[in-house]
C-alpha atoms as a PDB file:
ATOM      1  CA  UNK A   1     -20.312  16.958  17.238  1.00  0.00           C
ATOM      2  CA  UNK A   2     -20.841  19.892  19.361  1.00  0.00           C
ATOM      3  CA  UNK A   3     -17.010  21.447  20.555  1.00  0.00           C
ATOM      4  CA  UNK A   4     -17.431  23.544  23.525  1.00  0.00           C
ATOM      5  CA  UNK A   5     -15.105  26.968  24.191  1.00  0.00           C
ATOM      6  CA  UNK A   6     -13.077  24.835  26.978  1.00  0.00           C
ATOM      7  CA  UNK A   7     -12.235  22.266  24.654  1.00  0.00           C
ATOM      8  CA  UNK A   8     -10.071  24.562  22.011  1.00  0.00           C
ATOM      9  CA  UNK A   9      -6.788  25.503  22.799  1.00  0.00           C
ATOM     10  CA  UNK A  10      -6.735  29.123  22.704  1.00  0.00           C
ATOM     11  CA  UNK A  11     -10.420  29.749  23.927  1.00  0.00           C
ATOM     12  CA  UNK A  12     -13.438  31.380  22.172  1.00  0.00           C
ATOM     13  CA  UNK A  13     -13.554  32.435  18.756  1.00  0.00           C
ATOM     14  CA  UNK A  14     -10.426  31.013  17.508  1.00  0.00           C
ATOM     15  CA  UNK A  15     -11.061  28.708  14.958  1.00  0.00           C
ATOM     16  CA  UNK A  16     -13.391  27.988  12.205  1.00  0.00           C
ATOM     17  CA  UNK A  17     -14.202  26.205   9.044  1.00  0.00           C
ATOM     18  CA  UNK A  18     -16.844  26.155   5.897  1.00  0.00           C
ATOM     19  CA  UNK A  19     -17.782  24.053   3.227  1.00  0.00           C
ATOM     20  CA  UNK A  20     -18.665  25.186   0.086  1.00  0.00           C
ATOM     21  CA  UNK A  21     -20.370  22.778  -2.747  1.00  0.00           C
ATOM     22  CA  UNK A  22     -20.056  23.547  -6.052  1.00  0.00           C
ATOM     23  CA  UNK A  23     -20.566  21.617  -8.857  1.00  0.00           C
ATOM     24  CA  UNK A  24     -18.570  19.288 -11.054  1.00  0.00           C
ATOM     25  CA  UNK A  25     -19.338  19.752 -14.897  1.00  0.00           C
ATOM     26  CA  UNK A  26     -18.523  16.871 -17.039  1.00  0.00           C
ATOM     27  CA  UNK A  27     -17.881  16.109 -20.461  1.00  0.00           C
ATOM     28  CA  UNK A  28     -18.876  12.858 -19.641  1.00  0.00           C
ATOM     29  CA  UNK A  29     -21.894  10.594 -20.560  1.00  0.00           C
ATOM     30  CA  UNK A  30     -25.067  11.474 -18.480  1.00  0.00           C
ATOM     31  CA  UNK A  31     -25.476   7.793 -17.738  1.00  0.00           C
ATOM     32  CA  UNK A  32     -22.101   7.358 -16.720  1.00  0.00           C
ATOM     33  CA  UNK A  33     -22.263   7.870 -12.417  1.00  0.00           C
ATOM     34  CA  UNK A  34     -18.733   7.543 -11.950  1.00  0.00           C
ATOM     35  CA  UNK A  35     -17.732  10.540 -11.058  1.00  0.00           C
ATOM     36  CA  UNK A  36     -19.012  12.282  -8.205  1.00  0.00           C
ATOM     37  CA  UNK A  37     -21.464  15.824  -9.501  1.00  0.00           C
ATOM     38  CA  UNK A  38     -20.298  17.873  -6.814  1.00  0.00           C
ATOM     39  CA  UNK A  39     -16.808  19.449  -5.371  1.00  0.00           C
ATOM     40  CA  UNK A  40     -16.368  20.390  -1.615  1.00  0.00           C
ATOM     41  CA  UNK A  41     -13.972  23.308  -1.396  1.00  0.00           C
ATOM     42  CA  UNK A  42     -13.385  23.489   2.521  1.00  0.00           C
ATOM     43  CA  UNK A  43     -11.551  26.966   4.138  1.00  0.00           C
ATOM     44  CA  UNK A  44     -10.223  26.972   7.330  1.00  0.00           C
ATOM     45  CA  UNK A  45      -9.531  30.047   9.534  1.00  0.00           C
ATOM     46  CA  UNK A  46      -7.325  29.632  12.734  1.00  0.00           C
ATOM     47  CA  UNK A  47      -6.204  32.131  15.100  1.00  0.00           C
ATOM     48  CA  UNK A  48      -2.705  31.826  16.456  1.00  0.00           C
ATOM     49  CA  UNK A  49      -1.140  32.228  19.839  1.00  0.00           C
ATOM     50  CA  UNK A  50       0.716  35.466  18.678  1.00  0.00           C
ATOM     51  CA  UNK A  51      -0.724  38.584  18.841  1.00  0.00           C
ATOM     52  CA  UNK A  52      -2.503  38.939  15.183  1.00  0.00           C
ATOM     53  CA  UNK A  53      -1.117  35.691  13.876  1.00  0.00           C
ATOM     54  CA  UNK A  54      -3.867  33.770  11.725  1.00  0.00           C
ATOM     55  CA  UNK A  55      -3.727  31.281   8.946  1.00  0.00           C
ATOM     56  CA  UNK A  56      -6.636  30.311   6.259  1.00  0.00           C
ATOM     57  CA  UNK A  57      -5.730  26.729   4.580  1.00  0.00           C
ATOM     58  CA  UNK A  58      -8.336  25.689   1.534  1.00  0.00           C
ATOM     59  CA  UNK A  59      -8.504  22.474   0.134  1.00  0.00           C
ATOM     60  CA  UNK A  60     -10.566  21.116  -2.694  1.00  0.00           C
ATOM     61  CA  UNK A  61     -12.265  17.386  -1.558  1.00  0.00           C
ATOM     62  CA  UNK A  62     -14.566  15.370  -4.536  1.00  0.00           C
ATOM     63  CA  UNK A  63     -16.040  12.295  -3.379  1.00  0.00           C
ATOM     64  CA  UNK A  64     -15.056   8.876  -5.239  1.00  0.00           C
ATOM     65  CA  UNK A  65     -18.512   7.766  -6.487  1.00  0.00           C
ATOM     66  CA  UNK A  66     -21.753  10.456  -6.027  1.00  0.00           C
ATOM     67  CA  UNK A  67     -22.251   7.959  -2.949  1.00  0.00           C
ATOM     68  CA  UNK A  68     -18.700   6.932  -1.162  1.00  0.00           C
ATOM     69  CA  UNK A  69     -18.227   8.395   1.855  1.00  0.00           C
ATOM     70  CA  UNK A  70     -14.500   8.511   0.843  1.00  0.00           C
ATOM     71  CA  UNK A  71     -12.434  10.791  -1.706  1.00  0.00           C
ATOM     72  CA  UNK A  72      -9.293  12.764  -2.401  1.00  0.00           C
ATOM     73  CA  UNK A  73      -7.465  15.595  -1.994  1.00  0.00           C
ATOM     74  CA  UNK A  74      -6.954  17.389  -4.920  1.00  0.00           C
ATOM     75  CA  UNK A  75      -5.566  20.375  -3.517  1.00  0.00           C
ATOM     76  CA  UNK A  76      -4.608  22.654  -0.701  1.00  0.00           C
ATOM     77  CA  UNK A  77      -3.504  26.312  -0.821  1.00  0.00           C
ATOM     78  CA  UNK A  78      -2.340  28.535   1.822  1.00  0.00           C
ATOM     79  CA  UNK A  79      -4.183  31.717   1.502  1.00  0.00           C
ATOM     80  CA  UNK A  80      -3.028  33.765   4.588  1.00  0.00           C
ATOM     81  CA  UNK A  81      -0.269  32.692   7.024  1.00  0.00           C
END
């Protein structure tokens, strides 16, 4: 979904986000698909309205089966408020 600069509050370059994959090592059995092979560790940057006021929130995402299109939250940090 495309977001345009006119539809963000503060106007260009004020927000963004990335997704990194990594992957999920487990002790498991190999034929046991249960648990999803990969973590998504998503960072988000967001410029404030105050002069040099930015945050960067990460959270860590895994999938419920290496297929569901829904997961959990295992985490999120506050790395820069």
């Amino acid at each position: 979904m495309h977001v345009s600069n006119a539809d963000t509050p503060y106007g260009h370059d004020t927000a963004w986000y990335w997704v990194e994959v990594l992957p999920q090592h487990n002790s498991s059995d190999a034929n046991d698909f249960s648990s999803a092979p990969f973590v998504y560790r998503i960072t988000t940057l967001a410029k404030g309205v105050m002069p040099g006021s930015t945050t960067v929130l990460q959270g860590v995402w895994v999938r419920d089966t290496p297929t569901a299109l829904t997961g959990q939250w295992h985490s999120w940090h506050v790395l820069h408020n």
